[in-house]
Protein backbone atom coordinates (compact mmCIF):
# COMPACT_ATOMS: atom_id res chain seq x y z
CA UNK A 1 66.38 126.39 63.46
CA UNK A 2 63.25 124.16 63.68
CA UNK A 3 62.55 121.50 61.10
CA UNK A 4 59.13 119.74 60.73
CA UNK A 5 58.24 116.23 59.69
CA UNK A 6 54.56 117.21 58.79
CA UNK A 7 52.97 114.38 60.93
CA UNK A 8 54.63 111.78 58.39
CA UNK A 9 54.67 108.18 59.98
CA UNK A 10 54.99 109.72 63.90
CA UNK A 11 53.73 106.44 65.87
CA UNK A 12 56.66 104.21 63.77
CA UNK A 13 59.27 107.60 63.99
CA UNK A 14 58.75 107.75 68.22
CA UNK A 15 62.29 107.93 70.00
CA UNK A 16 63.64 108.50 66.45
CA UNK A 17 67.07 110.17 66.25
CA UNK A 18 67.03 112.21 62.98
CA UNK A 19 70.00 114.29 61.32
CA UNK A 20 69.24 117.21 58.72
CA UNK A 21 72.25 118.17 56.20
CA UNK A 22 72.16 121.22 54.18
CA UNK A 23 73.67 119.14 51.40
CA UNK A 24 71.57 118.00 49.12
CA UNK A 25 71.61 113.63 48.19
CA UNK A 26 73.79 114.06 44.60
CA UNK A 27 76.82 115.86 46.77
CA UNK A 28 75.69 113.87 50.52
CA UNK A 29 79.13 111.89 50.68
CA UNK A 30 81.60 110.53 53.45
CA UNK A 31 82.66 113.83 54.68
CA UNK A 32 78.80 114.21 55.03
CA UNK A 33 77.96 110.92 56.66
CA UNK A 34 81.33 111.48 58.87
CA UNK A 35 79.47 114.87 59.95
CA UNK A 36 76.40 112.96 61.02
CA UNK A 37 77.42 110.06 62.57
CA UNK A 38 79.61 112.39 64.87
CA UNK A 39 76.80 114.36 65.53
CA UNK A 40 74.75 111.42 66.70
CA UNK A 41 77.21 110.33 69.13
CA UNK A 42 77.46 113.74 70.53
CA UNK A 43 73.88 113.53 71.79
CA UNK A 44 72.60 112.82 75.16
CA UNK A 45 70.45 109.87 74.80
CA UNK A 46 67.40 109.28 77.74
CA UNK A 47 65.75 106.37 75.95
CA UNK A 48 62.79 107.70 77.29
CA UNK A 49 63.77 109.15 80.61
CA UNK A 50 63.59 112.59 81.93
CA UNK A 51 67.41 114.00 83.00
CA UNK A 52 67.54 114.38 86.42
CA UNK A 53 68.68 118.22 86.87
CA UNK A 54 67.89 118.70 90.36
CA UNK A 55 70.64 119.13 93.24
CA UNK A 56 70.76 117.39 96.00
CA UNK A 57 70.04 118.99 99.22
């Protein structure tokens, strides 16, 4: 389940929001990109910031 970016540009890919497909570019179409964008907006973005998980007492 892990995919790895072998160290390629990290300082310019920081707070980066990538998607991996199993479908390869020649068949990548707008089912595809449908897929992804609704996957992106599905996430729970921090910009930076740690989720605050603790109850209050």
């Amino acid at each position: 389940g892990e995919v790895r970016i072998s160290n390629f540009l990290l300082w310019q890919a920081a707070y980066t929001e990538f998607v991996f497909s199993d479908c390869l570019w020649p068949e990548f179409g707008e089912r595809e990109l449908d897929a992804a964008i609704a996957a992106f907006h599905e996430r729970d973005r921090r910009f930076g910031g740690v989720k605050d998980t603790a109850v209050a007492a």
